[in-house]
Protein backbone atom coordinates (compact mmCIF):
# COMPACT_ATOMS: atom_id res chain seq x y z
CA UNK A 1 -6.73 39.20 -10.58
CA UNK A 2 -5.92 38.58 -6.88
CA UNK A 3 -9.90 36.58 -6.35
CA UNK A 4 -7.96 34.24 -9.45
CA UNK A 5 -4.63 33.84 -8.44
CA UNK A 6 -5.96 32.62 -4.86
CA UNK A 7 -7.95 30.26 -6.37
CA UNK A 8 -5.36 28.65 -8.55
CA UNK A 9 -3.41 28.25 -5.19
CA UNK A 10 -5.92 27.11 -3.16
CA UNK A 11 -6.88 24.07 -5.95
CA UNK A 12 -2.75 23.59 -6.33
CA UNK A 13 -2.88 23.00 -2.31
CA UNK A 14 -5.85 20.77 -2.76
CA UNK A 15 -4.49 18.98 -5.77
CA UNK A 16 -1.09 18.02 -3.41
CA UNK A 17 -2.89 17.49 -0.59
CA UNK A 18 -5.21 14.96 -2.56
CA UNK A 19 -1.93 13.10 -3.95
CA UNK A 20 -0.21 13.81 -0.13
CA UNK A 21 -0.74 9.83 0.55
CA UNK A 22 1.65 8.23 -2.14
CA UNK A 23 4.81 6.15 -0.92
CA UNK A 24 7.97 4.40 -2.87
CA UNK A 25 7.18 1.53 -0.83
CA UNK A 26 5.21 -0.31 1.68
CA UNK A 27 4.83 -3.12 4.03
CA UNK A 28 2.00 -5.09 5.95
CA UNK A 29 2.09 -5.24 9.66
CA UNK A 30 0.05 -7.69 11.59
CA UNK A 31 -0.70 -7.30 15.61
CA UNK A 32 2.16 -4.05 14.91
CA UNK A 33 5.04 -6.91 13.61
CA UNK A 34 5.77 -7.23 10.21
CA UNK A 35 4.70 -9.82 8.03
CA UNK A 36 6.57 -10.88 4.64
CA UNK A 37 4.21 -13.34 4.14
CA UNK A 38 1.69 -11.00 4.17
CA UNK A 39 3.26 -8.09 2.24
CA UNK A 40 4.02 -10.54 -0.69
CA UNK A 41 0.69 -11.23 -1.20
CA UNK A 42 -0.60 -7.63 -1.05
CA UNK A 43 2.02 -6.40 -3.56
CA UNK A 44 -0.06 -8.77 -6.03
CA UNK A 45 -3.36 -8.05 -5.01
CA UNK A 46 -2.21 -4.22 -5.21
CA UNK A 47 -0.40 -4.75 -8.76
CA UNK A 48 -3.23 -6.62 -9.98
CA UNK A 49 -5.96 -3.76 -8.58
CA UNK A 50 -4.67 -1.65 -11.68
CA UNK A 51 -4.79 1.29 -9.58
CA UNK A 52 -4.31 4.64 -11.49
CA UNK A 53 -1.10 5.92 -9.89
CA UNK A 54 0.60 2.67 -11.03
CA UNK A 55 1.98 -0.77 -10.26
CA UNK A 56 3.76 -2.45 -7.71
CA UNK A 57 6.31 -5.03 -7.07
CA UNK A 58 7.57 -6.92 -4.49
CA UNK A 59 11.51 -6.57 -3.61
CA UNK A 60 12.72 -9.83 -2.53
CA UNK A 61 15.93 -8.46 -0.65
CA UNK A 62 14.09 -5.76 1.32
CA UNK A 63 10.96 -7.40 1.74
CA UNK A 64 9.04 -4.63 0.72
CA UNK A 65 6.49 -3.72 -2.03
CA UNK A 66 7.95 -1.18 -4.00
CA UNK A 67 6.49 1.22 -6.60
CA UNK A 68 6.89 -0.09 -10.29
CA UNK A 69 9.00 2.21 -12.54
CA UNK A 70 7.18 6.03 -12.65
CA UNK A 71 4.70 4.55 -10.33
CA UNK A 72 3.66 5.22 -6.82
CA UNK A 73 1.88 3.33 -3.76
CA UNK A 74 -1.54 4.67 -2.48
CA UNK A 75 -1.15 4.69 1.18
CA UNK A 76 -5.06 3.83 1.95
CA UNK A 77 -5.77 1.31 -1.03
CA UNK A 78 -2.45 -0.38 0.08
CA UNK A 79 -3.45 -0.95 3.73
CA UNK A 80 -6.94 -2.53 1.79
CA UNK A 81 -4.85 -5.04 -0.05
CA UNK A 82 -3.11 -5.85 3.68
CA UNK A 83 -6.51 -6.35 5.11
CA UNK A 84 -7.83 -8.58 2.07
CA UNK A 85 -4.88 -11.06 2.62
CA UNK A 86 -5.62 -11.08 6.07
CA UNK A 87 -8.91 -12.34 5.14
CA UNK A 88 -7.96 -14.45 1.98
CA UNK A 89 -4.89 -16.17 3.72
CA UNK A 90 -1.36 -16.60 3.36
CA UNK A 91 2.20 -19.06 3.93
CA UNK A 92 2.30 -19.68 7.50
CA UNK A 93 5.48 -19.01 9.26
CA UNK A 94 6.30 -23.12 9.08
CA UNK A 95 5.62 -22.73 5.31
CA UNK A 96 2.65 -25.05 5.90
CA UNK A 97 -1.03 -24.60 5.32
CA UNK A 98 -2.74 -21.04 4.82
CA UNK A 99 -3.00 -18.69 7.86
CA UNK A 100 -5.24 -15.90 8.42
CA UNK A 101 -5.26 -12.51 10.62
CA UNK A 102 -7.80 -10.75 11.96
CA UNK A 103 -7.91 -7.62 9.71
CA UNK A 104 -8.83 -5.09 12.31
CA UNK A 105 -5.10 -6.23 13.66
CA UNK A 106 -3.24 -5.51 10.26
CA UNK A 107 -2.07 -2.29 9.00
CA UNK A 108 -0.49 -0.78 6.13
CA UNK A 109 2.99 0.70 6.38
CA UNK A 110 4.94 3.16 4.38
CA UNK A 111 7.93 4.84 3.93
């Protein structure tokens, strides 16, 4: 009974550990400075990923992606979408023309 009840604990640990890497909310960061511009466009390509632990939308007065209703952010896949704007472009700061990043220089942030 002891061999089973260890077990169940150590797949419970794994199971939260596996699920450790969720967030209300995220932003993209670009050379370690945030970027609105950026995190706009990565709360759609996130939303539109359809990514099992749910939707995401962005939050105009924060500037941040947040977590549809009973959803939840995956840290890694998030930090992907940040990277593929990067690559795909987005408003420059002047709101002219597309800009691009490198995406070894973007990263994902959450809260």
């Amino acid at each position: 009974m002891q061999f089973s009840t260890s077990i169940a604990l150590a797949l419970a640990y794994l199971a939260a550990s596996v699920n450790a890497n969720l967030h209300p909310d995220c932003v993209c960061n670009n050379g370690g400075t945030y970027n609105w511009r950026m995190t706009i466009n990565a709360c759609t390509v996130y939303n539109d990923a359809g990514y099992k632990w749910g939707g995401s939308v962005y939050n105009t007065p924060t500037g941040r992606c947040d977590a549809a209703a009973n959803s939840d952010i995956a840290g890694k896949e998030w930090e992907a979408a940040c990277r593929s704007v990067a690559t795909q472009g987005f408003q420059c700061v002047d709101g002219v023309g597309t800009c691009f990043a490198e995406p070894s220089s973007v990263r994902g942030s959450c809260s």
